[in-house]
Every structure is written in structure tokens, then in C-alpha cells.
C-alpha atoms as a PDB file:
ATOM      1  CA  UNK A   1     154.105 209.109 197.421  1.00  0.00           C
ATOM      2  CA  UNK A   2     156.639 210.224 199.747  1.00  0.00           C
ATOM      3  CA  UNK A   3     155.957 211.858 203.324  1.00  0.00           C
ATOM      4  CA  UNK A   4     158.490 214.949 204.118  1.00  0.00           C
ATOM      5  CA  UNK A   5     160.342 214.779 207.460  1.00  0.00           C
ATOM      6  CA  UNK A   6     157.408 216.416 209.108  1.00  0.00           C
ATOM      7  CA  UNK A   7     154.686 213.687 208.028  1.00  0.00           C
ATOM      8  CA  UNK A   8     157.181 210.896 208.500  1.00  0.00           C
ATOM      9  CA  UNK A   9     158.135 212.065 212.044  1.00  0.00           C
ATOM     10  CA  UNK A  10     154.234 211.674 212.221  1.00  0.00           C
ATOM     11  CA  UNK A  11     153.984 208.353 210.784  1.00  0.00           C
ATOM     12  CA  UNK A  12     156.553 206.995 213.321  1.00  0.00           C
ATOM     13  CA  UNK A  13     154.584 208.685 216.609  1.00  0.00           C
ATOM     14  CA  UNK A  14     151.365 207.366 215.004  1.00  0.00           C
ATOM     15  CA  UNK A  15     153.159 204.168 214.937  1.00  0.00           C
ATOM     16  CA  UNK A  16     154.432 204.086 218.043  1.00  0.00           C
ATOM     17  CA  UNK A  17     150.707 205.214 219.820  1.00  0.00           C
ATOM     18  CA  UNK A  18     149.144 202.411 218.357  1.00  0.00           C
ATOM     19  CA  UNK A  19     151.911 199.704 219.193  1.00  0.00           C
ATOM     20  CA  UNK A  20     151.823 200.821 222.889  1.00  0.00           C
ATOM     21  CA  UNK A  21     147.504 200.592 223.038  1.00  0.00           C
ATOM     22  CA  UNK A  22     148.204 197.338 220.702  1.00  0.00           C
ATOM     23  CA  UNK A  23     150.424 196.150 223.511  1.00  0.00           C
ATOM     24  CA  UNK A  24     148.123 197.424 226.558  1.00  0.00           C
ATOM     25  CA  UNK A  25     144.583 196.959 225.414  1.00  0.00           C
ATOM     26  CA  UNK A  26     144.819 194.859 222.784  1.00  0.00           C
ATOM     27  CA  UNK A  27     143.763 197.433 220.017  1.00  0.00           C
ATOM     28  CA  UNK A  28     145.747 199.589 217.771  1.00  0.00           C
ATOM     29  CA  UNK A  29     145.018 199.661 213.863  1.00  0.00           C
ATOM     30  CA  UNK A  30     141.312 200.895 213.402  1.00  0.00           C
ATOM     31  CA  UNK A  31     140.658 202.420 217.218  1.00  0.00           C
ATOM     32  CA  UNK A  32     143.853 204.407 217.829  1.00  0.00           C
ATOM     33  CA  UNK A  33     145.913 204.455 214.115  1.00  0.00           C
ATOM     34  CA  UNK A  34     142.847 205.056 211.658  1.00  0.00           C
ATOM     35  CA  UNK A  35     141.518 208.327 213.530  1.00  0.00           C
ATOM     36  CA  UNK A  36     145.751 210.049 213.909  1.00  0.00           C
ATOM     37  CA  UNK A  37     145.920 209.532 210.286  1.00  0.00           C
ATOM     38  CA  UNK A  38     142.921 211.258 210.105  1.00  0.00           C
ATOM     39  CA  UNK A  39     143.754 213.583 212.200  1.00  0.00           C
ATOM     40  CA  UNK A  40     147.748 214.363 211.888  1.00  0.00           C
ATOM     41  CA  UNK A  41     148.117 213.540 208.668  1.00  0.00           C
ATOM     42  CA  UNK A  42     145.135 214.469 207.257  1.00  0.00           C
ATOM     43  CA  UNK A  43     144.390 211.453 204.888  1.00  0.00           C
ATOM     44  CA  UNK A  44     140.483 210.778 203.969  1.00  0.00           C
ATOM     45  CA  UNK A  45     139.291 208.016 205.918  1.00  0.00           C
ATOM     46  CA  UNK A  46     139.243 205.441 203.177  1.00  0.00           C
ATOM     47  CA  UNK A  47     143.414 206.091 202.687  1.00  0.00           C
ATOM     48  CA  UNK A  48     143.646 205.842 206.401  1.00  0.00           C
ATOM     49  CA  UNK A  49     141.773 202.584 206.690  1.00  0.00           C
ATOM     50  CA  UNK A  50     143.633 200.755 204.034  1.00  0.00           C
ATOM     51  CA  UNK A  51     147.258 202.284 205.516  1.00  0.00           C
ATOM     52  CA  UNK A  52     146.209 200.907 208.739  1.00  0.00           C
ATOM     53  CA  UNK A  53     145.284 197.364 207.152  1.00  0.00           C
ATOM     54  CA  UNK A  54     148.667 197.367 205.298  1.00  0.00           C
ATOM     55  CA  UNK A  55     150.318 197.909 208.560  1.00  0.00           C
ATOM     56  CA  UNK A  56     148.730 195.669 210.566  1.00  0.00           C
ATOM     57  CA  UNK A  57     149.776 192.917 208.001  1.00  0.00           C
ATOM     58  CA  UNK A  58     153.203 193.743 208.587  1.00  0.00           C
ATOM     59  CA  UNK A  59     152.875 194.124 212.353  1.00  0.00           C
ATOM     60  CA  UNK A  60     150.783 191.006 212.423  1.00  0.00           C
ATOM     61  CA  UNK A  61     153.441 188.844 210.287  1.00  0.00           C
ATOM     62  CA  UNK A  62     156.282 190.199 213.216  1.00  0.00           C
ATOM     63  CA  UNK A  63     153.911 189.027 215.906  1.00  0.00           C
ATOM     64  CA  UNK A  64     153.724 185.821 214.485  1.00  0.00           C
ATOM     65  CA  UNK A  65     156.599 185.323 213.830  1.00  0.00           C
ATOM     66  CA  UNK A  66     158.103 185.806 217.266  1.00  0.00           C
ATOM     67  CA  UNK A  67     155.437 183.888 218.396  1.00  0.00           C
ATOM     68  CA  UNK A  68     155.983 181.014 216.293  1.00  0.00           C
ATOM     69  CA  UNK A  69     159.844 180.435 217.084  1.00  0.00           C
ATOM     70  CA  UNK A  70     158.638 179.929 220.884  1.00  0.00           C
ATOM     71  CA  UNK A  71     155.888 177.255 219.979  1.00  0.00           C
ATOM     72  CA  UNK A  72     152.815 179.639 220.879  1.00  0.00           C
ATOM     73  CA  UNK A  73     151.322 179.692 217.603  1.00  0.00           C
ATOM     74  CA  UNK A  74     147.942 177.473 217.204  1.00  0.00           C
ATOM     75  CA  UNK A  75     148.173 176.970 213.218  1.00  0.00           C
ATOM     76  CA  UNK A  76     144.465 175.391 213.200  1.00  0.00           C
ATOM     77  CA  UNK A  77     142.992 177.966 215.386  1.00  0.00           C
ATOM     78  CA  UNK A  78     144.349 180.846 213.208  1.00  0.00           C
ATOM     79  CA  UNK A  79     143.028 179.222 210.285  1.00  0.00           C
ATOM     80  CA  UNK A  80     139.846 178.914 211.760  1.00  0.00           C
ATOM     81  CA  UNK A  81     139.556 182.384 212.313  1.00  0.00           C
ATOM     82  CA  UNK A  82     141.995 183.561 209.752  1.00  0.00           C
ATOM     83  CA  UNK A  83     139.848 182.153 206.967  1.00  0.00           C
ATOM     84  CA  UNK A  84     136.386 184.057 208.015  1.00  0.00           C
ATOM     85  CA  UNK A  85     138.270 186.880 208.973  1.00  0.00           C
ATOM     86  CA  UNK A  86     139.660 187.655 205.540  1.00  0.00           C
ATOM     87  CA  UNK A  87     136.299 187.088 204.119  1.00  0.00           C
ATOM     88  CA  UNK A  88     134.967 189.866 206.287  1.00  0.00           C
ATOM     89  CA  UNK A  89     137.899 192.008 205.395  1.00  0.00           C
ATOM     90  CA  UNK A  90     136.726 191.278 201.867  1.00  0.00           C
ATOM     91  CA  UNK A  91     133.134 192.001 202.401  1.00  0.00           C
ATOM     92  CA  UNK A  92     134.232 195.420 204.989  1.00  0.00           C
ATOM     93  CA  UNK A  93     136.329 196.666 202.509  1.00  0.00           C
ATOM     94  CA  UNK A  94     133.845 196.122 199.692  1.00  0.00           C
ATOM     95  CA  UNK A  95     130.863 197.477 201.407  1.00  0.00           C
ATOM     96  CA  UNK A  96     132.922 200.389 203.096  1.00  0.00           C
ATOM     97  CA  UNK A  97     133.359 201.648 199.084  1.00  0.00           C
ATOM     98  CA  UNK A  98     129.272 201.828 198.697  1.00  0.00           C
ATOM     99  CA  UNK A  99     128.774 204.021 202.159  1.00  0.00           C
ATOM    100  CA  UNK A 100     129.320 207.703 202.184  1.00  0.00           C
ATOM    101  CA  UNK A 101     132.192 208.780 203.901  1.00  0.00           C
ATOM    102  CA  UNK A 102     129.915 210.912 206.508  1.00  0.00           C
ATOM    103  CA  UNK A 103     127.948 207.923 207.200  1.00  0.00           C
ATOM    104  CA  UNK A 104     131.517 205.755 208.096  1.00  0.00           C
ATOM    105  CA  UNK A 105     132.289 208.522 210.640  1.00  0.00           C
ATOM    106  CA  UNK A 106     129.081 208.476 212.429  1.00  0.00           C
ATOM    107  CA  UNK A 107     128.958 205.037 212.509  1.00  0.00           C
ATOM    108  CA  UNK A 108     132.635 204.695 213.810  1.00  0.00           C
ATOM    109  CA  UNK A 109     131.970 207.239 216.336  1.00  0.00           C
ATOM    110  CA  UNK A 110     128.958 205.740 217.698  1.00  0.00           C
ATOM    111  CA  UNK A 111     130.744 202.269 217.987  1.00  0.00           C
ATOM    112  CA  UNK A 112     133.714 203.921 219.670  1.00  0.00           C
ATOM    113  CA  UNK A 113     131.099 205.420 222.505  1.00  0.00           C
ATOM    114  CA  UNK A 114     128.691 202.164 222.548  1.00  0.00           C
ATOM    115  CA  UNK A 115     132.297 200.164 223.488  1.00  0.00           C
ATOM    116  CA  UNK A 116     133.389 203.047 226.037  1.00  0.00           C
ATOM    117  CA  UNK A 117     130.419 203.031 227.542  1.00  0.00           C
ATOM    118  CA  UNK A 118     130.528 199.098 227.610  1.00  0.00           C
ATOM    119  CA  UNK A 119     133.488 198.822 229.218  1.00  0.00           C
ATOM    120  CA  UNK A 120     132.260 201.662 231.841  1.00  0.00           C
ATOM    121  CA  UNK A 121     129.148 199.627 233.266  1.00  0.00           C
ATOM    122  CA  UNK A 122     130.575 196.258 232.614  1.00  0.00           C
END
């Protein structure tokens, strides 16, 4: 699949968005790039999860990359949580599959306002 100028032009500010709250808050792929692609691009929320995983694999090898070459990377601490990470990636992905879409959205939502409101008191 190819996107026309108009949903690449969207890609890129999607992109961009979630670098920038990536760079500030420390968030980015599922908070900020999962709901544009909803949104802008219209793609069902499954699509838009997976394109945001895909990305963040490429944004994440960058990171460590540039990280690396100054000495900043901790190899045994990233495996530590690299390892159980991708098994919960495994087991998210796997169980997001068996939950109706409606039920994803609600859910999402209601973590998005349980964090906001959080951060608020906290």
C-alpha cells in the first residue's frame, strides 16, 4: 500500500507530533501516534497499533544507536527488560486479536483519563 501526497504529508506530521511528546514526556507511539492514525488517517485501531509498533522499532533502533556510540547504553539492563517486554508485546498483541475493537477503545480511553488524572493530583 502506498499513501498519496495527502496521507503521506500526514504520516510525516503524525511523525513529527509523536517525536516531539517522545522527546518531552517521554511518550509517543501508543498515547500520541496510535489515536492520529486513527484519527487523520483513518486506519482501524488494530492497523494503527501495529504501524505504531513498527515505528517505534525503527525509532527505538536510532535511539540506541546514538546512544550506544557515546557509552550510555546498559546492555544487561535492556536485556532485563527487553526480554519481558517482548513477551508482553507477544501476549498484548495476541490478546488484543480476541477483544472487540469497541472494548480496546474504552479501555484505552479510560487509561488515558485514569493517567491524566494521575498526574493532576500527584
Amino acid at each position: 500500500m502506498t499513501a498519496d501526497r495527502t496521507g503521506a504529508a500526514k504520516l510525516v506530521g503524525i511523525a513529527l507530533v509523536a517525536g516531539l511528546f517522545s522527546a518531552l514526556f517521554g511518550v509517543g507511539g501508543g498515547i500520541i501516534a496510535v489515536p492520529l492514525l486513527i484519527l487523520a488517517l483513518r486506519l482501524p485501531e488494530r492497523v494503527a497499533t501495529a504501524t505504531s509498533l513498527g515505528a517505534i522499532a525503527i525509532t527505538a533502533l536510532a535511539g540506541v544507536v546514538v546512544y550506544g556510540l557515546r557509552g550510555e547504553v546498559r546492555v544487561g539492563y535492556a536485556v532485563l527488560v527487553g526480554l519481558p517486554a517482548t513477551v508482553g508485546a507477544l501476549a498484548g498483541s495476541s490478546l488484543q486479536q480476541r477483544i472487540r475493537v469497541s472494548t480496546l477503545t474504552y479501555g484505552f480511553a479510560s487509561l488515558l483519563v485514569a493517567v491524566g488524572a494521575w498526574l493532576l493530583v500527584s
